[in-house]
Every structure is written in structure tokens, then in C-alpha cells.
N, C-alpha and C. Protein backbone atom coordinates (compact mmCIF):
# COMPACT_ATOMS: atom_id res chain seq x y z
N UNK A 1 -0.05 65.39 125.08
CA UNK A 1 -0.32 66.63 124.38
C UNK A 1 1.03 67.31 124.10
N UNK A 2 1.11 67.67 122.66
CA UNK A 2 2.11 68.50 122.28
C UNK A 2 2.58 69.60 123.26
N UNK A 3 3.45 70.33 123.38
CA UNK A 3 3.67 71.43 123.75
C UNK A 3 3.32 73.10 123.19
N UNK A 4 3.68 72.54 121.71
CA UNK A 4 2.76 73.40 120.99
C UNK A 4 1.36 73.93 121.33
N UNK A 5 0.30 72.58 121.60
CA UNK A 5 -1.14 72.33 121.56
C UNK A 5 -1.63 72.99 122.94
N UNK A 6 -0.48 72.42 124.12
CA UNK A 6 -0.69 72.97 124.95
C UNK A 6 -0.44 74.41 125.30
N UNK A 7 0.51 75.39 124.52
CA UNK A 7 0.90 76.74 124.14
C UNK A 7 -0.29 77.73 124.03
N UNK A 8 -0.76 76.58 122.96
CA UNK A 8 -2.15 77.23 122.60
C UNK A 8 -3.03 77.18 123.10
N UNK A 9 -3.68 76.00 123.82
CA UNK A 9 -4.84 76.43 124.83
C UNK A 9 -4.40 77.21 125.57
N UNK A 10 -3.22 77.10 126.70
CA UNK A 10 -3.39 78.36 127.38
C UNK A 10 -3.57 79.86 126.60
N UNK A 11 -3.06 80.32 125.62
CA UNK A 11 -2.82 81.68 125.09
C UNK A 11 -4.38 81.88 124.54
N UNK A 12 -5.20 80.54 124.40
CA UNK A 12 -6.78 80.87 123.99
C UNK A 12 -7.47 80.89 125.27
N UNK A 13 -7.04 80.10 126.23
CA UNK A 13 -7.70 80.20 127.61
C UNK A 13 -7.85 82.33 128.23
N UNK A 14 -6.90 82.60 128.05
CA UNK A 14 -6.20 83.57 128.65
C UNK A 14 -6.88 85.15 128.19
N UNK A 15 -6.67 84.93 126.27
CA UNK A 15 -7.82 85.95 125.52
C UNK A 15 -9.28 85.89 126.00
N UNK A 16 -9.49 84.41 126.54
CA UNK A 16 -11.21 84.31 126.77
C UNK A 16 -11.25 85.03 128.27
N UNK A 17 -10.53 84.52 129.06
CA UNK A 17 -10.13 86.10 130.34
C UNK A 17 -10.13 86.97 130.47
N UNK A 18 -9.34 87.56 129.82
CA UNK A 18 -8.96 88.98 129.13
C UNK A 18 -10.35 89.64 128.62
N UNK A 19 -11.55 89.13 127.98
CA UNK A 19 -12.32 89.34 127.45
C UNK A 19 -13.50 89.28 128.03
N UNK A 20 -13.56 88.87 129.60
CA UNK A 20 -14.40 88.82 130.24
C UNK A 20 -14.51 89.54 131.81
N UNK A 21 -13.18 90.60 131.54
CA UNK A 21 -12.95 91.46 132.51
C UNK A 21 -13.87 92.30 132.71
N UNK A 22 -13.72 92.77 134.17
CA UNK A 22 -15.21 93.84 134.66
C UNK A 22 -14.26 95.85 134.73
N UNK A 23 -13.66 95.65 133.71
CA UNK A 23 -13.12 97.41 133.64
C UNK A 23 -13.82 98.01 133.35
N UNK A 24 -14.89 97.86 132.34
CA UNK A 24 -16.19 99.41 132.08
C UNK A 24 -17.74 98.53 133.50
N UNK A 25 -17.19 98.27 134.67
CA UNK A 25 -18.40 98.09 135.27
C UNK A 25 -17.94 99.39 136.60
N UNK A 26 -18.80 100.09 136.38
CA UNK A 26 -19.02 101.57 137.17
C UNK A 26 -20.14 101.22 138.56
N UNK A 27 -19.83 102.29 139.99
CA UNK A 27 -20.10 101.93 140.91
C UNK A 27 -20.02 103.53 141.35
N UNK A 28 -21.41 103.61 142.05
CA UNK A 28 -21.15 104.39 142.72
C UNK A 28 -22.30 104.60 143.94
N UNK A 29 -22.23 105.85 144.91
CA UNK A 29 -23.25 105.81 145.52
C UNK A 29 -24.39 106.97 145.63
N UNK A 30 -25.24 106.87 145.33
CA UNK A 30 -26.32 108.61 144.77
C UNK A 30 -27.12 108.27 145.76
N UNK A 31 -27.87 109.27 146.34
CA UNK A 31 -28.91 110.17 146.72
C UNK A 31 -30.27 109.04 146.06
N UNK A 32 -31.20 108.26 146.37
CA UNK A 32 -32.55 107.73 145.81
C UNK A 32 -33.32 107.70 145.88
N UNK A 33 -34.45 108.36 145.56
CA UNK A 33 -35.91 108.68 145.99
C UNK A 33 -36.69 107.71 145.15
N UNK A 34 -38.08 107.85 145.01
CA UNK A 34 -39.17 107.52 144.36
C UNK A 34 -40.12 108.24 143.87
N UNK A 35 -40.72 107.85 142.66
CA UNK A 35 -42.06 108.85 141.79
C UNK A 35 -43.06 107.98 141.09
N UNK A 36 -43.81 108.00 141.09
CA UNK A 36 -45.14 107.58 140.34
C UNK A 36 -45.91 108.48 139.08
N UNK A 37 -46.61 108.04 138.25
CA UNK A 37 -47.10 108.86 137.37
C UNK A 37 -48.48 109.51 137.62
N UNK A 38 -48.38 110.07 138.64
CA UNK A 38 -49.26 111.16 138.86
C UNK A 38 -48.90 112.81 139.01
N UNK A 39 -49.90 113.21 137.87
CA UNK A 39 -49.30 114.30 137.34
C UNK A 39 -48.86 115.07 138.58
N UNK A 40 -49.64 114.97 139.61
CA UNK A 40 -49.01 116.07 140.78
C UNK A 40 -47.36 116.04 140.76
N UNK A 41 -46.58 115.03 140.74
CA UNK A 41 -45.22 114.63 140.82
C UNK A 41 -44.43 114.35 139.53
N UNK A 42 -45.22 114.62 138.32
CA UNK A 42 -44.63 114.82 137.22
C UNK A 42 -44.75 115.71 136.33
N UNK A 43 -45.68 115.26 135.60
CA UNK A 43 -45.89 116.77 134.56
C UNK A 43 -47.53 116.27 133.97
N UNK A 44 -48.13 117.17 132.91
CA UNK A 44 -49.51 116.84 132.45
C UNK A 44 -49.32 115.42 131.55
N UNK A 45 -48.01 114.48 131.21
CA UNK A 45 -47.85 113.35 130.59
C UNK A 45 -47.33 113.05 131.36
N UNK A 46 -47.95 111.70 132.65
CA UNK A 46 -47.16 111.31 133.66
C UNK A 46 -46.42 109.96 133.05
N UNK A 47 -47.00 109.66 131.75
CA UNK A 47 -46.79 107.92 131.58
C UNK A 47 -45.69 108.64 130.69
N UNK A 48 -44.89 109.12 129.86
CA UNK A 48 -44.17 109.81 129.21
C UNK A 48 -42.45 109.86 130.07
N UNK A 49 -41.74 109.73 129.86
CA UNK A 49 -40.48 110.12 130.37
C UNK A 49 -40.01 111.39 129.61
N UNK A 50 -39.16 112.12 130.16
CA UNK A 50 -38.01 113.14 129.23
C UNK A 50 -38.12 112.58 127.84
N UNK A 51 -37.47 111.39 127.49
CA UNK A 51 -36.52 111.16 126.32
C UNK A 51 -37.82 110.50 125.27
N UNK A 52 -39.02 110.55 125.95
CA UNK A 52 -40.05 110.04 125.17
C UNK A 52 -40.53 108.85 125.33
N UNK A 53 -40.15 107.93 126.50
CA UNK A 53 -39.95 106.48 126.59
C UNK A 53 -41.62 106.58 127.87
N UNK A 54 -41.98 105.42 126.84
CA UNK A 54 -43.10 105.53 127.46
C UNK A 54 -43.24 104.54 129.07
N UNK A 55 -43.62 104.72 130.04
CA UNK A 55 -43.47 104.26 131.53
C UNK A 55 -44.94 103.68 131.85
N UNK A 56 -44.78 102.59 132.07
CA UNK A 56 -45.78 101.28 132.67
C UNK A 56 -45.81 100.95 133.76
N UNK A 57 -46.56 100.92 134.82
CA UNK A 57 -46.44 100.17 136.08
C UNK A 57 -46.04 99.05 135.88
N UNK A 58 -45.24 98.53 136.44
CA UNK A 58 -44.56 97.15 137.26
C UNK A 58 -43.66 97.17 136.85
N UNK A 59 -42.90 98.35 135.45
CA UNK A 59 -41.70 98.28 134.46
C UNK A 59 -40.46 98.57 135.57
N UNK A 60 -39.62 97.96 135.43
CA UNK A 60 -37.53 98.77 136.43
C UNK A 60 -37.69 99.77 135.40
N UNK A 61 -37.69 100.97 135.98
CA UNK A 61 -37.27 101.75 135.40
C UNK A 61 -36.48 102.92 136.48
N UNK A 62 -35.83 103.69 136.00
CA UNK A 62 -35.62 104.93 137.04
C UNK A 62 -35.42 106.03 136.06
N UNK A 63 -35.45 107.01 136.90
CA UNK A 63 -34.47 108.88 136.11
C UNK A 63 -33.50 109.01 136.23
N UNK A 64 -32.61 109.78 136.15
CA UNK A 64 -31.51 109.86 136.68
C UNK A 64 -31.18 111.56 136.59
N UNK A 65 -30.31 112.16 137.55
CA UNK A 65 -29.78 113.12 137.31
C UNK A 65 -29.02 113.24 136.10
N UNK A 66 -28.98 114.47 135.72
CA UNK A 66 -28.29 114.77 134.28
C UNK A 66 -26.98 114.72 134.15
N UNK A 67 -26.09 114.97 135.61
CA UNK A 67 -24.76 114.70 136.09
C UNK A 67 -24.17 113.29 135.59
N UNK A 68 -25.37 112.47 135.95
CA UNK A 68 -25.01 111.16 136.06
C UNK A 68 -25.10 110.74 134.60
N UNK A 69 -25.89 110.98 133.79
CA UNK A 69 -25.64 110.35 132.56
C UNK A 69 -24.39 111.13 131.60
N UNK A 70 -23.67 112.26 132.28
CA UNK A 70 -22.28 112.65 131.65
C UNK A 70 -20.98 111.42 132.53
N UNK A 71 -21.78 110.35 133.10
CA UNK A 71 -21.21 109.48 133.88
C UNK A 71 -20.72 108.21 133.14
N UNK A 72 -22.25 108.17 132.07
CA UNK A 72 -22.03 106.76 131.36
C UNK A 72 -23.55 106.19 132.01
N UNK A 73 -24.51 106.70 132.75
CA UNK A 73 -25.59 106.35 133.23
C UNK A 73 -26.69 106.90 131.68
N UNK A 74 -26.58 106.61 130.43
CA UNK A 74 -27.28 107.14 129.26
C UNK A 74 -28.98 106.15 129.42
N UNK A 75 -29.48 107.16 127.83
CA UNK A 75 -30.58 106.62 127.97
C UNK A 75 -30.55 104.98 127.77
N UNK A 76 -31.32 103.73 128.56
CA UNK A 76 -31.26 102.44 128.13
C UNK A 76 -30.57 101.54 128.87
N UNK A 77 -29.50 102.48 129.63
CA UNK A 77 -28.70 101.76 130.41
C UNK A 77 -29.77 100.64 131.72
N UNK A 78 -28.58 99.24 131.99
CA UNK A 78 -29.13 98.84 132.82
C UNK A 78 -28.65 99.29 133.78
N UNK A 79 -29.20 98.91 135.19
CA UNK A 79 -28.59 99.54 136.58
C UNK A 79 -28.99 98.38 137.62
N UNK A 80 -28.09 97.71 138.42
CA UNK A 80 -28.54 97.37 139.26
C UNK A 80 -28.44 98.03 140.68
N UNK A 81 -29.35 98.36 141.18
CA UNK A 81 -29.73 99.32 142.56
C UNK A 81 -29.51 98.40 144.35
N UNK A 82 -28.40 98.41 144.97
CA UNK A 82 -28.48 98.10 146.15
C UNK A 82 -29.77 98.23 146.95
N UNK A 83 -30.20 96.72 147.46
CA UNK A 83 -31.62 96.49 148.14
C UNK A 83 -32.96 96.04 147.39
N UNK A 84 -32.23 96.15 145.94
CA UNK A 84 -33.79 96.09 144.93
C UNK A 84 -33.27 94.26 144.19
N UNK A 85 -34.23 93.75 143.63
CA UNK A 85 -34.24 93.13 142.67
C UNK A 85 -34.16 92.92 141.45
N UNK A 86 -33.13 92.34 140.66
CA UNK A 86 -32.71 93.01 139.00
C UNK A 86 -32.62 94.25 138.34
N UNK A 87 -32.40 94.14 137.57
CA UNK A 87 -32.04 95.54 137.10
C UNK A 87 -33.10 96.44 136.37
N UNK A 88 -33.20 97.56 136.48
CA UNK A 88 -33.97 98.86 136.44
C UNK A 88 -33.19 99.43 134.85
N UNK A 89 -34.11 99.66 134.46
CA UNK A 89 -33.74 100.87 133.02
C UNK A 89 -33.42 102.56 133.14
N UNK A 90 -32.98 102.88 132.57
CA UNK A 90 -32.33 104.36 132.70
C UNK A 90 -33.72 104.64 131.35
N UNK A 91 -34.65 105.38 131.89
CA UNK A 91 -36.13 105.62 130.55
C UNK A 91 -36.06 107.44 131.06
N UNK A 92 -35.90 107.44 132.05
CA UNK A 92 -36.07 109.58 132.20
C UNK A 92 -35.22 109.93 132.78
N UNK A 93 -34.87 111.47 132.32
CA UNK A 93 -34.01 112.40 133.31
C UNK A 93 -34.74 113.56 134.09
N UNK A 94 -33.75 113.72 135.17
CA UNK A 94 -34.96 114.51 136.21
C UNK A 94 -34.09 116.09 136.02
N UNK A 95 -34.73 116.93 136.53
CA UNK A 95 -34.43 118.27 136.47
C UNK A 95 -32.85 118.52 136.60
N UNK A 96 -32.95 119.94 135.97
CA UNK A 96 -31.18 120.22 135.71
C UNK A 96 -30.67 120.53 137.67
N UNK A 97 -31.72 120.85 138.47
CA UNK A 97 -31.01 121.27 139.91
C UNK A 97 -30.95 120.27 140.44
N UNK A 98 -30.85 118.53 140.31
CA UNK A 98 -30.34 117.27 140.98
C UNK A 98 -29.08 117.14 140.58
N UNK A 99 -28.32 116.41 141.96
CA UNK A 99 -26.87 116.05 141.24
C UNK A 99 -27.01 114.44 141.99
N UNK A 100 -26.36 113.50 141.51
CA UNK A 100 -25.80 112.39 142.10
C UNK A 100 -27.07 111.99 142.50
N UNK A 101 -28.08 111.62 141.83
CA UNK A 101 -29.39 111.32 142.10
C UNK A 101 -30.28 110.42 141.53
N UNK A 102 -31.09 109.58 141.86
CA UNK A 102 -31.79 108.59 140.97
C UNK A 102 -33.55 109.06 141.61
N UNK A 103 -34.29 108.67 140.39
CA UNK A 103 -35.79 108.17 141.01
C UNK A 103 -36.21 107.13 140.65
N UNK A 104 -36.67 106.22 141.32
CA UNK A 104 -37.18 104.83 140.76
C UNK A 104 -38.68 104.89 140.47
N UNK A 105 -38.94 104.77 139.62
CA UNK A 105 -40.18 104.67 139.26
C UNK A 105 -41.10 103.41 139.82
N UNK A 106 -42.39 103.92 140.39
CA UNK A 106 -42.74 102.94 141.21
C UNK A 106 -44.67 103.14 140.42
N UNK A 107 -44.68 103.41 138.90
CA UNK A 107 -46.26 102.94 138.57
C UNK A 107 -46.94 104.19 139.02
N UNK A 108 -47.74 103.67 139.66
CA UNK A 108 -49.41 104.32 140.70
C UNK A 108 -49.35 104.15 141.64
N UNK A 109 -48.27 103.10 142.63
CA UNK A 109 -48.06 102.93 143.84
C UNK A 109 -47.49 103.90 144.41
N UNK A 110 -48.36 104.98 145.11
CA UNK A 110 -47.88 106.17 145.72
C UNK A 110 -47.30 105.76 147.40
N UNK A 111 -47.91 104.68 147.99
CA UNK A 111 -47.95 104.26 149.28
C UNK A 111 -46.07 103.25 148.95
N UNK A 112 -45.90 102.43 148.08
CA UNK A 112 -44.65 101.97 148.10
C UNK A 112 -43.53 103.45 147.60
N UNK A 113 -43.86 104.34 147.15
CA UNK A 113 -42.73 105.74 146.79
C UNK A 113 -42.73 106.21 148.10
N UNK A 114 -43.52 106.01 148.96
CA UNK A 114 -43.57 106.76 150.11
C UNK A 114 -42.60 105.82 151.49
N UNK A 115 -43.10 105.18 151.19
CA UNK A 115 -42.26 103.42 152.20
C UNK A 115 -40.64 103.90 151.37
N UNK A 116 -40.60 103.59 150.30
CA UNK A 116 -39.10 103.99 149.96
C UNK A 116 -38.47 105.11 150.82
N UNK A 117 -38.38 105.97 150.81
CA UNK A 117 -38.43 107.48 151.18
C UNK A 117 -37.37 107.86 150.57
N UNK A 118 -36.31 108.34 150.93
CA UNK A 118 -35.21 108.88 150.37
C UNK A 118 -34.27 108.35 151.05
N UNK A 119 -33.21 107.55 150.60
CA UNK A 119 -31.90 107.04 151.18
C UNK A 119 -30.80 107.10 150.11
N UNK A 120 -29.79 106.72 150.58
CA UNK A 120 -28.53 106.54 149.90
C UNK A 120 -28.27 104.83 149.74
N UNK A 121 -27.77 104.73 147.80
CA UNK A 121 -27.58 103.37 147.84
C UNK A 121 -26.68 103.16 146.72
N UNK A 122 -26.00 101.96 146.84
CA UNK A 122 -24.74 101.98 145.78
C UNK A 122 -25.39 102.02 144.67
N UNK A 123 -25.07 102.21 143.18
CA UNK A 123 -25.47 101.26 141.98
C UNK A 123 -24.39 101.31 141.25
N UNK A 124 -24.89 100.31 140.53
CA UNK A 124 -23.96 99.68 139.49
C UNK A 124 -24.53 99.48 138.05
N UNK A 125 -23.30 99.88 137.29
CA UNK A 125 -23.79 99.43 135.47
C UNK A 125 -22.53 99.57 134.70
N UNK A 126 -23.22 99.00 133.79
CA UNK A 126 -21.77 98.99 132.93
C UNK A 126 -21.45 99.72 131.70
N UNK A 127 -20.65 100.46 131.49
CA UNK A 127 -20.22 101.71 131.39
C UNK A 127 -19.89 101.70 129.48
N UNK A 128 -20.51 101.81 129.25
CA UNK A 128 -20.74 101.50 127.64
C UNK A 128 -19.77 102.16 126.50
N UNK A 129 -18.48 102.49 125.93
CA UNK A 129 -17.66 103.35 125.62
C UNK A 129 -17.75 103.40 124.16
N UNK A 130 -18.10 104.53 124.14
CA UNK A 130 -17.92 104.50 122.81
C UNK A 130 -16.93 105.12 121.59
């Protein structure tokens, strides 16, 4: 192989590196509860989110504090949640008096929101710039 040829794979090896770096992947650790769509714990449209996004049992979804989406946590975002399985959707925001806070949406299953309870857990997503 030329020297040339070989010049060039590395300098194409290197852009494909460069291009697969984790700099907009964001981390942090919030406050995490749980909610279900019963109006007692939401509002008179429990299947409804804030932003209009409509919420299904068995869907990843969560809320997020309003803090957090001046974070890069916006509507759509994925999230993956320490302790859970794949990633959860950013579909509602929860009241303006939460800070550093998530709710995971857990359906009609009031007995698994309750088993959750409230803990602290990393998450992660990737930070979308626009």
C-alpha cells in the first residue's frame, strides 16, 4: 500500500471518530417519582400530557421539571433512567414549583407508582443543539 493510500485511510478512519464522539451526551442526577393517569394525580385529562402528547399504558414515557428542559431535556427527548429498561420519552412537564425532577409514567398501575416511591437516579440523554 501506497503511502499516500495509507495517509488516507487513516485521516478517513479518524473523521469517522471524530464523528462518533459522546460531547452532547448529558448526565445527571434528579429527584424521581411516579404518576399514573388517574385524574386524582393529574388533572380532568389524565391520558393528555402538558404539550398535548397523548399517554398510553405500557408507553416510556416521563415529565420532567421545567428546569430541566432549559437543560436540553425538551419535548421528545430520549432518556435513559438508572435501574429501568430502555429508554423513556420526555411527552409532559410537571408544575413550575419542581426543580431537578422527573415522573415516570407508569399507565393505571397505581400499585407499581407506589413500589417506585421516590428516589434519586442518574439519567442520561443526548443533548440536541441547535
Amino acid at each position: 500500500m501506497s503511502k499516500f493510500k495509507l495517509l488516507l485511510l487513516v485521516v478517513v478512519a479518524l473523521l469517522f471518530v471524530s464523528g462518533c464522539s459522546d460531547d452532547n451526551k448529558m448526565t445527571m442526577k434528579v429527584a424521581a417519582s411516579a404518576y399514573t393517569s388517574h385524574v386524582a394525580q393529574t388533572s380532568s385529562t389524565p391520558f393528555i400530557g402538558a404539550w398535548g402528547d397523548e399517554l398510553k399504558p405500557g408507553m416510556k414515557a416521563i415529565a420532567v421539571s421545567r428546569d430541566l428542559i432549559k437543560k436540553g431535556l425538551v419535548r421528545g427527548t430520549a432518556v435513559k433512567i438508572e435501574g429501568l429498561e430502555g429508554k423513556y420519552l420526555v411527552k409532559d412537564k410537571m408544575n413550575k414549583r419542581w426543580t431537578d425532577k422527573i415522573d415516570i409514567y407508569m399507565g393505571l398501575d397505581t400499585k407499581a407508582a407506589k413500589d417506585w416511591g421516590k428516589r434519586e437516579v442518574t439519567i442520561e440523554w443526548e443533548n440536541i443543539k441547535s
